[in-house]
Protein backbone atom coordinates (compact mmCIF):
# COMPACT_ATOMS: atom_id res chain seq x y z
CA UNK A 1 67.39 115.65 55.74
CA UNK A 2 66.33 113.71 53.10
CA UNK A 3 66.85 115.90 49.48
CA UNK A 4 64.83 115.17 46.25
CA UNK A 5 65.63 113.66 42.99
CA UNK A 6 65.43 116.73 41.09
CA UNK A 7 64.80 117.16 36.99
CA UNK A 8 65.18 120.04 34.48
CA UNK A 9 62.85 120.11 32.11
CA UNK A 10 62.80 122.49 29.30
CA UNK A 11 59.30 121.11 27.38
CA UNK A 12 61.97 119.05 24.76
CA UNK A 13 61.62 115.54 24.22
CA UNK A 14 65.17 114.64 25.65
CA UNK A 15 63.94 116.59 28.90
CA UNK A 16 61.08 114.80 29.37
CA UNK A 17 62.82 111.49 28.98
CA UNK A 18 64.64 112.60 31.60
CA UNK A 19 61.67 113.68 33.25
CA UNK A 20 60.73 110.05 32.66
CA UNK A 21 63.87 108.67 34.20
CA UNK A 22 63.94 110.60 37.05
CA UNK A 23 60.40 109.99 38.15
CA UNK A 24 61.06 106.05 38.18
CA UNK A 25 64.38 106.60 39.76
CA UNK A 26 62.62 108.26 42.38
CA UNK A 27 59.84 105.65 42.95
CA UNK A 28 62.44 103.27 43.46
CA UNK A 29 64.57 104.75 45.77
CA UNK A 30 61.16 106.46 47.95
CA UNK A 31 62.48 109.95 47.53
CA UNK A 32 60.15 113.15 46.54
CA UNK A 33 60.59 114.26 43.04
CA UNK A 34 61.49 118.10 42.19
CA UNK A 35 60.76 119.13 38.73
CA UNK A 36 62.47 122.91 37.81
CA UNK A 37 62.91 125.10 34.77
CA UNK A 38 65.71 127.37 34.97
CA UNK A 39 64.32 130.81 33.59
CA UNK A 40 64.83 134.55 32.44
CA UNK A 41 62.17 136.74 30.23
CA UNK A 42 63.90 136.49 26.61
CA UNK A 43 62.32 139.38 24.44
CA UNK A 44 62.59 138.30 20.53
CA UNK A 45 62.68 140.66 17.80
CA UNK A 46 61.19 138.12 15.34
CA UNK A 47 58.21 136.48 17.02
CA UNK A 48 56.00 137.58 19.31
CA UNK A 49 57.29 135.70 22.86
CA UNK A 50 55.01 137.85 25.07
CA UNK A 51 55.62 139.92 28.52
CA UNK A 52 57.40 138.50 31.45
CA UNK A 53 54.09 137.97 32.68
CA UNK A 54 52.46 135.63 29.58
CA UNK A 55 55.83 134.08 29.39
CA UNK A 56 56.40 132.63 33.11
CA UNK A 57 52.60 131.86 32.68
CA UNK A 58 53.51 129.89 29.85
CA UNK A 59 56.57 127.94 31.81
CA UNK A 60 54.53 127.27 34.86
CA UNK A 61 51.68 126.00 32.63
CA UNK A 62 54.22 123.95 30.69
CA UNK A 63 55.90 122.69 33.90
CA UNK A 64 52.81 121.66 35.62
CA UNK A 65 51.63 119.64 32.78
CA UNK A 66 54.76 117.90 32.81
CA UNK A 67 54.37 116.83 36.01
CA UNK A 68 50.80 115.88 35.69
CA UNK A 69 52.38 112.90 33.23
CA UNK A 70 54.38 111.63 36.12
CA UNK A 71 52.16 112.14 38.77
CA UNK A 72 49.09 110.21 36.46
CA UNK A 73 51.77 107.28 35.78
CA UNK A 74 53.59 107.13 39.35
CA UNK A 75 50.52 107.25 42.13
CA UNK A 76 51.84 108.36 45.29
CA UNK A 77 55.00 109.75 44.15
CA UNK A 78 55.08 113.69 45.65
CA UNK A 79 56.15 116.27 42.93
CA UNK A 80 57.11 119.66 43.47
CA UNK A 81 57.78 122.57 40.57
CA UNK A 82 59.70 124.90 40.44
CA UNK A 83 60.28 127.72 38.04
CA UNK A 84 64.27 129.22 38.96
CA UNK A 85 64.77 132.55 37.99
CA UNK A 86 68.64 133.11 36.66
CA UNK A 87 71.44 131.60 34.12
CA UNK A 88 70.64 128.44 33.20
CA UNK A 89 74.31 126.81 34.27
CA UNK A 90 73.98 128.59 37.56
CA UNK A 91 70.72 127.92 38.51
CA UNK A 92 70.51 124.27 37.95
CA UNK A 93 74.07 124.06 39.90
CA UNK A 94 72.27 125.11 42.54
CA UNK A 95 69.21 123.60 42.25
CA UNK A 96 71.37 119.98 42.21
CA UNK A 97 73.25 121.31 45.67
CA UNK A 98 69.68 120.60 47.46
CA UNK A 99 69.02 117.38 45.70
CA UNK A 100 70.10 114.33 45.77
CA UNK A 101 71.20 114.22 42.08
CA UNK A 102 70.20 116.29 39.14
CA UNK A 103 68.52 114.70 35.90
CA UNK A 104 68.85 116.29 32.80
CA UNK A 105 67.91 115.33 29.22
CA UNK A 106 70.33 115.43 26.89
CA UNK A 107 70.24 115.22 22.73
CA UNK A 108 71.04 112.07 20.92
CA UNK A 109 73.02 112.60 17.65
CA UNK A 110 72.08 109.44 15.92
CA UNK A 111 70.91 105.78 17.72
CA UNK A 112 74.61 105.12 18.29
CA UNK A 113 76.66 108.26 18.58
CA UNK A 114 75.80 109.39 22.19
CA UNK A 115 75.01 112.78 23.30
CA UNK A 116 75.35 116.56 22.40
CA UNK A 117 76.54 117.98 25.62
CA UNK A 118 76.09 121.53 25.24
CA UNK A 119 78.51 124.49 27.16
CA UNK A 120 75.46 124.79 30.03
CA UNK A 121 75.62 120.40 30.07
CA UNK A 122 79.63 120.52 31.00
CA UNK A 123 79.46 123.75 32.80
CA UNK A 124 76.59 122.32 35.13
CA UNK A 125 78.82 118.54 35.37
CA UNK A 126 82.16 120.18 35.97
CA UNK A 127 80.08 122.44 38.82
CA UNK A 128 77.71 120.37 40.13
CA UNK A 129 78.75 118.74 44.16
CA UNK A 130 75.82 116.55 43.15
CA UNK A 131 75.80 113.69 40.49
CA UNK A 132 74.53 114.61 37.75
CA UNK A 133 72.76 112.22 35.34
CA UNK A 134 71.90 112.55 31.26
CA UNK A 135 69.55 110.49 29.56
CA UNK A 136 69.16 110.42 25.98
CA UNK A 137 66.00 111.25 23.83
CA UNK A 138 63.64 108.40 23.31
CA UNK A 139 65.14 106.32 26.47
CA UNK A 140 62.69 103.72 27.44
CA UNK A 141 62.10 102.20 30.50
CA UNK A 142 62.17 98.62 29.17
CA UNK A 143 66.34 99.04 28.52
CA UNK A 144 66.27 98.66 32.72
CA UNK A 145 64.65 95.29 32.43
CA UNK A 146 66.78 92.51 34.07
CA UNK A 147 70.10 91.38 32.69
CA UNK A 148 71.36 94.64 31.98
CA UNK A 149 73.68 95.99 34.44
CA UNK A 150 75.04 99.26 36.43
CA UNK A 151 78.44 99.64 34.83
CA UNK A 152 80.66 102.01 37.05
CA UNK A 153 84.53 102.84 36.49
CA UNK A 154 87.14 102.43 39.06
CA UNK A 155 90.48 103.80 39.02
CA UNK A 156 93.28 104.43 41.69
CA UNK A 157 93.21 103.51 44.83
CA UNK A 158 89.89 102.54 46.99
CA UNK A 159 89.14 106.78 48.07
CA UNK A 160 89.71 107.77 44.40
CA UNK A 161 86.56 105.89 43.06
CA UNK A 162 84.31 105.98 46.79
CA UNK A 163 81.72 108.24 45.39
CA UNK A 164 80.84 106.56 41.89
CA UNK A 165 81.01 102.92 43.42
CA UNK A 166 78.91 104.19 46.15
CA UNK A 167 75.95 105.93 43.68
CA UNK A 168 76.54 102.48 41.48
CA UNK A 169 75.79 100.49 44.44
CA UNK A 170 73.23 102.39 45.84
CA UNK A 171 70.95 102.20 42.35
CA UNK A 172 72.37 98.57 41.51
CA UNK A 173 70.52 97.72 45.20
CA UNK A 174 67.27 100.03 44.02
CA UNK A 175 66.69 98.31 41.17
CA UNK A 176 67.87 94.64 41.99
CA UNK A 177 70.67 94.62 39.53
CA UNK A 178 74.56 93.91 38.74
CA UNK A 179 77.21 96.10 39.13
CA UNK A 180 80.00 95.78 36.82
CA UNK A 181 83.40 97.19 38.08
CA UNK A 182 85.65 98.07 35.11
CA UNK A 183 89.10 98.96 35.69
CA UNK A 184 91.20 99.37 32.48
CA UNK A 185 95.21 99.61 32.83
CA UNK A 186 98.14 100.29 30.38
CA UNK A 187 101.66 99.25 30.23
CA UNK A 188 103.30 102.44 32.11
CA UNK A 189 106.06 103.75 30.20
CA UNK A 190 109.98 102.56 30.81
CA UNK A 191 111.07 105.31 32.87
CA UNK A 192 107.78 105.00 35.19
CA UNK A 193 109.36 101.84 36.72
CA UNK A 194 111.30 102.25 40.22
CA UNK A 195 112.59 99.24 42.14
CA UNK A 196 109.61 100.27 44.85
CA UNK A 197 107.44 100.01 41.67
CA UNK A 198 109.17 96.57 40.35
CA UNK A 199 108.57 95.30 43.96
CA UNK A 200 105.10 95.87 44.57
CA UNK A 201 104.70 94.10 40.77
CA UNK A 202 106.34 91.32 41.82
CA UNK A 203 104.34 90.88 45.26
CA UNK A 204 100.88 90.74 43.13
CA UNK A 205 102.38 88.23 41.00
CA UNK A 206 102.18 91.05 37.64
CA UNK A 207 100.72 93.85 36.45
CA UNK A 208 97.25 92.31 36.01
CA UNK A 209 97.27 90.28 39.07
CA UNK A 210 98.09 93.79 40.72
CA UNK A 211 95.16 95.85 38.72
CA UNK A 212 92.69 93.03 39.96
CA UNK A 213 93.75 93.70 43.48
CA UNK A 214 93.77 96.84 43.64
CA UNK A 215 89.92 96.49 42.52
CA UNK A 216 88.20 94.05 44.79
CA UNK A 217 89.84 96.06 47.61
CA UNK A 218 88.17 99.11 46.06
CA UNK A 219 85.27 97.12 45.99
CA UNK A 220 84.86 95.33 49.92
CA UNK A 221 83.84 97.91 51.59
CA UNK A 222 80.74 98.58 48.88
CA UNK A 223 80.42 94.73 48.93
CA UNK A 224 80.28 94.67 52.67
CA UNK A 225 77.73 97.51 52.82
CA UNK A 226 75.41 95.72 50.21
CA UNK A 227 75.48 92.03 50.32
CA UNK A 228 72.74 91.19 48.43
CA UNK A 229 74.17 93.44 45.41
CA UNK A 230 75.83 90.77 42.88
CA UNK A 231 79.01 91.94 41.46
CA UNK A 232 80.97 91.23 38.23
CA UNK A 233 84.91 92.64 38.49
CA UNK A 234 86.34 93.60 34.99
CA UNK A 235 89.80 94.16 34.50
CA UNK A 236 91.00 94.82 31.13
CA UNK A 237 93.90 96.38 29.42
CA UNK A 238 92.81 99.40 27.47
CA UNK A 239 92.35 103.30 28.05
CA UNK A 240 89.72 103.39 30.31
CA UNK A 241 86.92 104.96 28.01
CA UNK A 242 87.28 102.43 25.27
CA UNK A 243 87.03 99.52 28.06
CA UNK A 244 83.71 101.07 29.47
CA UNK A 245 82.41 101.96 25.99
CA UNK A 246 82.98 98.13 24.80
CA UNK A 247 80.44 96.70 27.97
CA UNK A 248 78.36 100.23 27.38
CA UNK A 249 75.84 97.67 25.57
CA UNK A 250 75.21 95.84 28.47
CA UNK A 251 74.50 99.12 30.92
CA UNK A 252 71.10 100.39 32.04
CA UNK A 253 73.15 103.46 33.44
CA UNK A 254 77.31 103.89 33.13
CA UNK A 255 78.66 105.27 36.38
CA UNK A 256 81.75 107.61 36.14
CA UNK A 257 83.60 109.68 37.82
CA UNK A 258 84.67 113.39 37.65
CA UNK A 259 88.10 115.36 37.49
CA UNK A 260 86.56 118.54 36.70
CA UNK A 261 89.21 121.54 35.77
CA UNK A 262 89.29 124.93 35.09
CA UNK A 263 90.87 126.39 31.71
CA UNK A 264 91.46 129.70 29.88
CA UNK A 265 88.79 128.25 27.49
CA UNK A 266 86.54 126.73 29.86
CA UNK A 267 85.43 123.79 32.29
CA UNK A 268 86.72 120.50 31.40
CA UNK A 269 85.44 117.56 33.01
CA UNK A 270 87.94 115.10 32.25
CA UNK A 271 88.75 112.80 29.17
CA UNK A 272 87.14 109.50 30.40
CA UNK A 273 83.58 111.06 31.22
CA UNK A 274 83.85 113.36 28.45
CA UNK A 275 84.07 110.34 25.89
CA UNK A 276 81.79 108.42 27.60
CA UNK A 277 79.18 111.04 27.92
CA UNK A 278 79.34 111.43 23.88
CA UNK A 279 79.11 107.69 22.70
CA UNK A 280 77.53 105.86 25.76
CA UNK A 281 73.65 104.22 24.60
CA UNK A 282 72.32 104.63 27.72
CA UNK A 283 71.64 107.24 30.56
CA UNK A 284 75.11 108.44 32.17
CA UNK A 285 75.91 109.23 35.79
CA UNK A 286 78.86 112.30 36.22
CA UNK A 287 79.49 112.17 40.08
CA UNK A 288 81.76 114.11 41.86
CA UNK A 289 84.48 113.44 44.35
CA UNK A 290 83.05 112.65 48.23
């Protein structure tokens, strides 16, 4: 079955940017294109906000007028609304289970500084068995012209990073651009060493000959599977968000990841997508393990 790119939109300018995104994203790739609003009547002492009635009249209203401005700029492309009933975290979890990712706008701090990601953001990341992608307020389509690339993490072994090389590839061959592979390494610490360890360093010729390996192996399969995607490998010593941050200039969309977890004070969705979700420039892509 072929599932939707589907969109939350909340009537905000960062949600119709990713309205925006999503609607090209799914012109590209031929898919149908589900726009939803995750609501519950909210009485308010202070204003008048209406009945339940008026006010899922207004959200429908508000919803189908934001498709109209897809619809009028994409001809062709088939757009469905949907107004959810329920938490917002919950609902647009999901809503993203029966698409093929989730879109969701997401509020720049400053030109430079990244994204506010809100407790229903992570809760609906760390949740999510979908990717999940935020795009910033006032994203353009011109930063996907050509030249800018799909920059997507790898780390471990060639199953640990499947699922984000595979999205990566998948829009790199959409949109007819690069992928750039980034795998950052650090010297482990002295006691981390074994003689298994020492041996396998020595058979790659060093630690960086051995980090490069262990990336274009990640990468064949993906290579294999899309020949006509070029591909730039990037190995670099560093933590791994400061690597990807330093070629975040060059991205139309950074791929990462996710280790979501469960704490006493929350869900966590891991250090390197957390960082990069905050200070990236351009739209992100959170995607779960296969």
């Amino acid at each position: 079955m072929t599932r939707p790119i589907t969109v939350g939109v909340d009537g905000s300018e960062e949600s119709l940017a990713g309205l925006a995104w999503a609607a090209r994203e799914a012109v590209r790739r031929g898919l149908d294109l589900r726009v939803v609003h995750a609501w519950r009547f909210q009485p308010h002492e202070a204003i008048d906000a209406g009945d339940p009635e008026s006010q899922e009249r207004w959200v429908r209203e508000g919803l189908t007028e934001a498709a109209r401005s897809v619809t009028e700029r994409h001809q062709g492309l088939d757009v469905t609304t949907d107004v959810l009933d329920g938490p917002a975290a919950e609902t647009l979890v999901a809503a993203a289970a029966e698409a093929e990712m989730l879109v969701l706008g997401s509020r720049g701090r400053a030109a430079v500084v990244g994204f506010l990601l809100g407790s229903v953001g992570q809760q609906v990341i760390a949740g999510s068995a979908r990717p999940v992608v935020l795009v910033r307020a006032g994203d353009q389509a011109s930063a996907e012209a050509a030249g800018r690339e799909i920059v997507v993490g790898q780390h471990g072994d060639a199953d640990d990073s499947a699922a984000a090389l595979r999205f990566a590839f998948e829009t790199a061959a959409a949109r007819g651009a690069t992928v750039r592979a980034v795998r950052a390494w650090t010297l482990p610490p002295l006691f981390a060493y074994s003689p298994a360890s020492l041996k396998l360093l020595d058979d790659a010729g060093g630690l960086e000959p051995y980090e490069k390996k262990a990336l274009g192996e990640a990468l064949l399969p993906w290579r294999e599977r899309f020949p006509d995607v070029q591909v730039v490998e990037h190995v670099e010593m560093g933590s791994a968000g400061q690597v990807l941050l330093s070629v975040a200039g060059r991205a139309q969309l950074m791929v990462v990841g996710r280790r979501a977890r469960r704490t006493a004070v929350g869900a966590r969705i891991g250090s390197v997508a957390h960082g990069v979700l905050h200070h990236a420039d351009c739209p992100v892509a959170v995607v779960p393990p296969a």
